[in-house]
PDB file of N, CA and C in Angstrom:
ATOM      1  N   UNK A   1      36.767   6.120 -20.874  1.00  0.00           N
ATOM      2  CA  UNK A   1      35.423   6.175 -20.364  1.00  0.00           C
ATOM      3  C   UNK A   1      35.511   6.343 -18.840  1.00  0.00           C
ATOM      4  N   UNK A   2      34.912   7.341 -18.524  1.00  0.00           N
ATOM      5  CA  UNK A   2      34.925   7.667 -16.616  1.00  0.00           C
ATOM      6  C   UNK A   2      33.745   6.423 -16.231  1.00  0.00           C
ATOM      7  N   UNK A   3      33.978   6.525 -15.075  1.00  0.00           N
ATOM      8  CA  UNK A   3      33.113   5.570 -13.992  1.00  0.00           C
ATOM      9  C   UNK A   3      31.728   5.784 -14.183  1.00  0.00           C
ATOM     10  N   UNK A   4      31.317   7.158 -14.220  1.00  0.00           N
ATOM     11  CA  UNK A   4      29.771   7.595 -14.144  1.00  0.00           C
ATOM     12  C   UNK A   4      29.118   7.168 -15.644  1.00  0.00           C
ATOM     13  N   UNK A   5      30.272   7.268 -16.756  1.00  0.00           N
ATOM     14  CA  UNK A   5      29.457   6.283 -18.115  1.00  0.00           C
ATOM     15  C   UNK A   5      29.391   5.046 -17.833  1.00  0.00           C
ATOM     16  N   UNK A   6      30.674   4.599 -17.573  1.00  0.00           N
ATOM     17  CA  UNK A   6      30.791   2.964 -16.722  1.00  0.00           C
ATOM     18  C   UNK A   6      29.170   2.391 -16.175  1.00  0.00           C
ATOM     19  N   UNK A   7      28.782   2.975 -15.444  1.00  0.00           N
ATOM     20  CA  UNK A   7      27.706   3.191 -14.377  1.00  0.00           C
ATOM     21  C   UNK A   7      26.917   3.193 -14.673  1.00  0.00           C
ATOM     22  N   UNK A   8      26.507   4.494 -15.534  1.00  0.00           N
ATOM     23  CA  UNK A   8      25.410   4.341 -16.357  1.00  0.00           C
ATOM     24  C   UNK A   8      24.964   3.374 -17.613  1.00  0.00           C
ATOM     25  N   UNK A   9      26.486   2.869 -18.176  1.00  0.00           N
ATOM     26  CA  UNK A   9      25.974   1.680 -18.954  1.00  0.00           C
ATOM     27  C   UNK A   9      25.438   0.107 -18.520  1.00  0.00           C
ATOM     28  N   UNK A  10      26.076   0.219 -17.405  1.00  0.00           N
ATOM     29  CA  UNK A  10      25.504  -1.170 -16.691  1.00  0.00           C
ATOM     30  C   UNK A  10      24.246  -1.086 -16.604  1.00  0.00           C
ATOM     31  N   UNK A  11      23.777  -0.135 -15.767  1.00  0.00           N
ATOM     32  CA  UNK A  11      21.971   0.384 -15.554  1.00  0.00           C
ATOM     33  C   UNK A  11      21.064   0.115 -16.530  1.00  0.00           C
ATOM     34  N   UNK A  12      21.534   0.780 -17.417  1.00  0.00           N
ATOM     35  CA  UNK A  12      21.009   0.398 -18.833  1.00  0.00           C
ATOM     36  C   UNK A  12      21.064  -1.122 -19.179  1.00  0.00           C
ATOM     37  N   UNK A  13      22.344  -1.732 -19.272  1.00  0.00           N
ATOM     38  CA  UNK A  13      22.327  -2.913 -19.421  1.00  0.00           C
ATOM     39  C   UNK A  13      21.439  -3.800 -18.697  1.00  0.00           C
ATOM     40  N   UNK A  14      21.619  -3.644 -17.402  1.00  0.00           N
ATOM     41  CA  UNK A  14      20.250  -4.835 -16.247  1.00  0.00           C
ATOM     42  C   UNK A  14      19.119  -4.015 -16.701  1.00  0.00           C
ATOM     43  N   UNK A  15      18.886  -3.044 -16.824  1.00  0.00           N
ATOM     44  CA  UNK A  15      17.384  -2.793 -17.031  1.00  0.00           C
ATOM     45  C   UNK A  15      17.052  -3.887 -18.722  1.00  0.00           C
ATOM     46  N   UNK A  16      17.634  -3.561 -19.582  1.00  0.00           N
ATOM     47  CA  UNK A  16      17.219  -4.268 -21.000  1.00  0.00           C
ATOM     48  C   UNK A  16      17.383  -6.008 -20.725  1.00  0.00           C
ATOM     49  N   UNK A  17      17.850  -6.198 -19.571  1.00  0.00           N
ATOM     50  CA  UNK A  17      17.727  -7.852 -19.453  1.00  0.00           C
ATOM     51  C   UNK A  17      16.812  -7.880 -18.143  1.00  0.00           C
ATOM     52  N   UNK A  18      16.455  -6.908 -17.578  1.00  0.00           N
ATOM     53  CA  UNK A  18      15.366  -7.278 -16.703  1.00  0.00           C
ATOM     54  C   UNK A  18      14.401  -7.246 -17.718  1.00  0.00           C
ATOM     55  N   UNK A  19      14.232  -6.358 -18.158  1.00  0.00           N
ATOM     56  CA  UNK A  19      13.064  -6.255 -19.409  1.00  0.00           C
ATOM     57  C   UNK A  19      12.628  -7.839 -20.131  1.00  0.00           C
ATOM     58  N   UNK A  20      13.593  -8.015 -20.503  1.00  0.00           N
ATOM     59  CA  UNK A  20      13.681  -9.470 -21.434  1.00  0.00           C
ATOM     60  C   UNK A  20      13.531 -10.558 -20.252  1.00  0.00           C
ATOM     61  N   UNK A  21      13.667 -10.566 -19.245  1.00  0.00           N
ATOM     62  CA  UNK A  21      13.376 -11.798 -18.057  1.00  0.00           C
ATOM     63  C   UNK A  21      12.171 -11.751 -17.987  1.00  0.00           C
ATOM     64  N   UNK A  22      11.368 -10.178 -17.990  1.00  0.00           N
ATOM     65  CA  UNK A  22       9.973 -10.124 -17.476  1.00  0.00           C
ATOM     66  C   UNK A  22       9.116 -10.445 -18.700  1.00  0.00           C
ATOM     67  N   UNK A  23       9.511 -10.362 -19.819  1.00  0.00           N
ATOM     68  CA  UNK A  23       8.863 -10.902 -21.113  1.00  0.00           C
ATOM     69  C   UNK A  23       8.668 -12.667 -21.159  1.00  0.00           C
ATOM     70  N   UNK A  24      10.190 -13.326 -20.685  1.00  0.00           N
ATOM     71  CA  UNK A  24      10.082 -14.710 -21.081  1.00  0.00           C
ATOM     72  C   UNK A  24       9.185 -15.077 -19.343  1.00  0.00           C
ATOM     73  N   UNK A  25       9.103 -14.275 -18.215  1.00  0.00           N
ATOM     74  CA  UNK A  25       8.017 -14.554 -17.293  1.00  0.00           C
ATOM     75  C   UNK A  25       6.530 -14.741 -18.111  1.00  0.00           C
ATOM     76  N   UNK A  26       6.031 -13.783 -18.624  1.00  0.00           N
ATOM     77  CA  UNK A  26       4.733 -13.243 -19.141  1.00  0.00           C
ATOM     78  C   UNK A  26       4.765 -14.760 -20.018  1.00  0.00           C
ATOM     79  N   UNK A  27       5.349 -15.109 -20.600  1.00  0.00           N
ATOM     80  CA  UNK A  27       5.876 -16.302 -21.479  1.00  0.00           C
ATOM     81  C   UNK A  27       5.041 -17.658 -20.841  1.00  0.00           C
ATOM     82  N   UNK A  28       5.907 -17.493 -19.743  1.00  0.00           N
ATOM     83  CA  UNK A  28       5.905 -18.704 -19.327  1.00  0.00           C
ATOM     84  C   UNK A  28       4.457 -18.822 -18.152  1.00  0.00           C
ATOM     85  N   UNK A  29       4.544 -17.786 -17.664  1.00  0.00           N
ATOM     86  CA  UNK A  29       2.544 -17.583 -17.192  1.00  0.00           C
ATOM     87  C   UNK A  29       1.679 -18.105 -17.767  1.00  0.00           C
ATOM     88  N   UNK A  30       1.999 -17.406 -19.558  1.00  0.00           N
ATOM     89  CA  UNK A  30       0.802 -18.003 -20.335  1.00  0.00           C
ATOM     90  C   UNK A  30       0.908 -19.067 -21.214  1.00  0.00           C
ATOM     91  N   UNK A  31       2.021 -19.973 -20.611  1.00  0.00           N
ATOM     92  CA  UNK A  31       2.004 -20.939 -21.237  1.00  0.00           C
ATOM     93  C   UNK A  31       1.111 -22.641 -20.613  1.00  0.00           C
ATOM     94  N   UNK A  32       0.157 -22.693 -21.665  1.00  0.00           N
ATOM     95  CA  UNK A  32      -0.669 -23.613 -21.130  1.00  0.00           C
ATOM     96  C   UNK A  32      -0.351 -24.920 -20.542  1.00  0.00           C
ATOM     97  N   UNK A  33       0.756 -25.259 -21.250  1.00  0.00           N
ATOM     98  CA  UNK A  33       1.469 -26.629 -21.034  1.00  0.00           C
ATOM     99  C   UNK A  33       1.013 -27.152 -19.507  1.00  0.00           C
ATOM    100  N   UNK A  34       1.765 -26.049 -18.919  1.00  0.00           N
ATOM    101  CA  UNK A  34       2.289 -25.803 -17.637  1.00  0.00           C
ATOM    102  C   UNK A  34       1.784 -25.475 -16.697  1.00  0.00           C
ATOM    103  N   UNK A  35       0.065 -25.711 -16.560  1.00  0.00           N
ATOM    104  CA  UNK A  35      -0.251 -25.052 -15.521  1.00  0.00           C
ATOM    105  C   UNK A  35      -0.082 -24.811 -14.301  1.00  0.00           C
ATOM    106  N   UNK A  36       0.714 -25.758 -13.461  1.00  0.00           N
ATOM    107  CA  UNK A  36       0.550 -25.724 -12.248  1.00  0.00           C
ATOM    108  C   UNK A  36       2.226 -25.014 -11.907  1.00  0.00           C
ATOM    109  N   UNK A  37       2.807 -24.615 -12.735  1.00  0.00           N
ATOM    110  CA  UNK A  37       4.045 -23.439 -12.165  1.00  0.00           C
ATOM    111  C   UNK A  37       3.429 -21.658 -12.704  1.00  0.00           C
ATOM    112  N   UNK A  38       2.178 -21.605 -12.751  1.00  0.00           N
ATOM    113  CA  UNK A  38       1.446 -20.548 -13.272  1.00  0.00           C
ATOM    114  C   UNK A  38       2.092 -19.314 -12.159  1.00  0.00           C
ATOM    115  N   UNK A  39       1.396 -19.805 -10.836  1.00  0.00           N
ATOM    116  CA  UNK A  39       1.666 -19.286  -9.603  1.00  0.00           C
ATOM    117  C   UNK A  39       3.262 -18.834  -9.043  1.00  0.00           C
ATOM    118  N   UNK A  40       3.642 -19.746  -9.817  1.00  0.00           N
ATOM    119  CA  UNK A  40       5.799 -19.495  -9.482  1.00  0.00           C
ATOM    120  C   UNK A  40       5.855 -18.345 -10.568  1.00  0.00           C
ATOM    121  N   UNK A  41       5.368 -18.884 -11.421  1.00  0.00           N
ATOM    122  CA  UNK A  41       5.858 -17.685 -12.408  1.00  0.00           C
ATOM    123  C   UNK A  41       5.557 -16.332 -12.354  1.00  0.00           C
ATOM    124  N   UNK A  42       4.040 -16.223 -11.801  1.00  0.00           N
ATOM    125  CA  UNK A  42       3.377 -14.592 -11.000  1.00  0.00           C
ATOM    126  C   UNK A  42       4.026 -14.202  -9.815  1.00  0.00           C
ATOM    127  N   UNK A  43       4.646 -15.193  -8.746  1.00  0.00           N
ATOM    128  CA  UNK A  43       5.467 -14.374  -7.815  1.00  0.00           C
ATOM    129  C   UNK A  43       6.737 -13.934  -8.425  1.00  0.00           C
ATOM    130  N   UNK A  44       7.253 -14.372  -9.348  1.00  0.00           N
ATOM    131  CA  UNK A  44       8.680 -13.990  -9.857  1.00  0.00           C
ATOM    132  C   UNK A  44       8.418 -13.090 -10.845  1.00  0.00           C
ATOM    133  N   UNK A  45       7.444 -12.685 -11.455  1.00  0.00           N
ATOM    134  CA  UNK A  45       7.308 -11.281 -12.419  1.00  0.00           C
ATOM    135  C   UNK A  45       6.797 -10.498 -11.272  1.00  0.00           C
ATOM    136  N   UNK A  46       6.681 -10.379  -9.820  1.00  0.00           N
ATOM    137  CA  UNK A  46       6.788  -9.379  -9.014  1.00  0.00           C
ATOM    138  C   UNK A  46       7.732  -9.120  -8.826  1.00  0.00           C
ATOM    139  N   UNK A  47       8.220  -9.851  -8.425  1.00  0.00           N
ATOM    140  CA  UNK A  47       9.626 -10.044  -8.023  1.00  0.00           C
ATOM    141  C   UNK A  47      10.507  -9.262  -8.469  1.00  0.00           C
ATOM    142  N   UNK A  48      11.087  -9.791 -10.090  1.00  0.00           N
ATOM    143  CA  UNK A  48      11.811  -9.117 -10.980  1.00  0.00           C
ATOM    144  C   UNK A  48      11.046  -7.415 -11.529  1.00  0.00           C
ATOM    145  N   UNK A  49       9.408  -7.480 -11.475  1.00  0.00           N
ATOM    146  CA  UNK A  49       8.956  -5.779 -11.714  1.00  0.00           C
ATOM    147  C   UNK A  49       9.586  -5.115 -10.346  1.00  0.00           C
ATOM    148  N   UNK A  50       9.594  -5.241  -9.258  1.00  0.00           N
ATOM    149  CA  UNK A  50      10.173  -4.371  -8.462  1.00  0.00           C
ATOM    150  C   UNK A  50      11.839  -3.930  -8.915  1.00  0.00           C
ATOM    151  N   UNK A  51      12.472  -4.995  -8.948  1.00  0.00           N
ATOM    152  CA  UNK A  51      13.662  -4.419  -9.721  1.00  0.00           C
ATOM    153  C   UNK A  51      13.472  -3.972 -10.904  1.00  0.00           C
ATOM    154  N   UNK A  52      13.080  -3.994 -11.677  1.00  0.00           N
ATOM    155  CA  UNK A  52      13.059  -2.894 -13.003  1.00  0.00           C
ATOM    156  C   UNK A  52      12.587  -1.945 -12.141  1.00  0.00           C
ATOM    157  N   UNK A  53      11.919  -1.804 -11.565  1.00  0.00           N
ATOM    158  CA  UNK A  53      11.505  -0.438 -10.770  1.00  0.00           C
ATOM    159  C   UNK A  53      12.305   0.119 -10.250  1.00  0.00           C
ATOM    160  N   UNK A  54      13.538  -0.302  -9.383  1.00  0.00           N
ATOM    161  CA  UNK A  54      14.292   0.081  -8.604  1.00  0.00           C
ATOM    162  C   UNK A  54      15.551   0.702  -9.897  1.00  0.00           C
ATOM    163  N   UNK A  55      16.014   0.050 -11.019  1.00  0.00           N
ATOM    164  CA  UNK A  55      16.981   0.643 -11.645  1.00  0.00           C
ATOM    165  C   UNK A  55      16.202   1.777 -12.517  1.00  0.00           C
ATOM    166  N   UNK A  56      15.012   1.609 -12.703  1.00  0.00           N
ATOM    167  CA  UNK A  56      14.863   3.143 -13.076  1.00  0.00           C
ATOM    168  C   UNK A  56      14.827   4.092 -12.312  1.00  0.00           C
ATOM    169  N   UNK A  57      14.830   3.988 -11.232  1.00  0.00           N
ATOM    170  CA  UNK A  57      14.590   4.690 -10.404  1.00  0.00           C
ATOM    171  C   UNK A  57      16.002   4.977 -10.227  1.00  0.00           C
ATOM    172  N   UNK A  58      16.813   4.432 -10.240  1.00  0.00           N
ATOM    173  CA  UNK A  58      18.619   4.926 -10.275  1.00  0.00           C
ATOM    174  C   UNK A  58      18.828   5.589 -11.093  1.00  0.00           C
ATOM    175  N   UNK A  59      18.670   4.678 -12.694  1.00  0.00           N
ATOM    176  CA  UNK A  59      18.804   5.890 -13.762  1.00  0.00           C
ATOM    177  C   UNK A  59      17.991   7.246 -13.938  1.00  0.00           C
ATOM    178  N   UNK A  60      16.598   7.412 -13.384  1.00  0.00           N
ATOM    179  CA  UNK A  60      16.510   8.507 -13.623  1.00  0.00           C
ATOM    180  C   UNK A  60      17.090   9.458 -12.634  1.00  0.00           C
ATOM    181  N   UNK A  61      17.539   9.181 -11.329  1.00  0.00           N
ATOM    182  CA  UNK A  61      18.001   9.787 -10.522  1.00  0.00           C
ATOM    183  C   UNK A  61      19.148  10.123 -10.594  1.00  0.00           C
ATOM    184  N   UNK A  62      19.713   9.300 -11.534  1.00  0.00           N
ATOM    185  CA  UNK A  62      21.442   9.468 -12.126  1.00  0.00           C
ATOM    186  C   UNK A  62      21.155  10.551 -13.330  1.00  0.00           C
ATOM    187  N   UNK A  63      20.167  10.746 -13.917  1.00  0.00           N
ATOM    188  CA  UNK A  63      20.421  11.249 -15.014  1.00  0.00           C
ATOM    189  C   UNK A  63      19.546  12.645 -14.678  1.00  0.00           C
ATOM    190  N   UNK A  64      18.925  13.136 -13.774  1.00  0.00           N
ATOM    191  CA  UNK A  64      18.417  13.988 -13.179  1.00  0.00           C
ATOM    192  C   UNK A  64      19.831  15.073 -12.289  1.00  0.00           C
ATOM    193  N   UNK A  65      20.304  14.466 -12.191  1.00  0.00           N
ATOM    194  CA  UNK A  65      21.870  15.174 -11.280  1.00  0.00           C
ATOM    195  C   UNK A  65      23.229  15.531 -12.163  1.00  0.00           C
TER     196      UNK A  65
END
């Protein structure tokens, strides 16, 4: 396996566990229990959406070239 599959499988990989971080965020937002970490939990699904943003933005730029 060359570097550039190497590369591209990682990408893939953090994107499908950013994915799954930003799900158990959404999770934990709407979880009533808990209201008063509501607010922690909405700055950190920004947080983590900018990075999913940023590795697609690699992979499609990797996979565009």
């Amino acid at each position: 396996m060359n570097k550039q599959t190497l590369f591209h499988i990682k990408l893939i990989a953090k994107k499908q566990a950013l994915e799954s971080i930003i799900q158990d965020t959404l999770n934990h937002i709407n979880d009533v229990r808990y209201p008063s970490t509501k607010n922690f939990w909405l700055k950190e699904e920004i947080i983590y959406r900018a990075k999913l943003d940023l590795i697609e933005e690699i992979i499609n730029d990797y996979l565009n070239n």
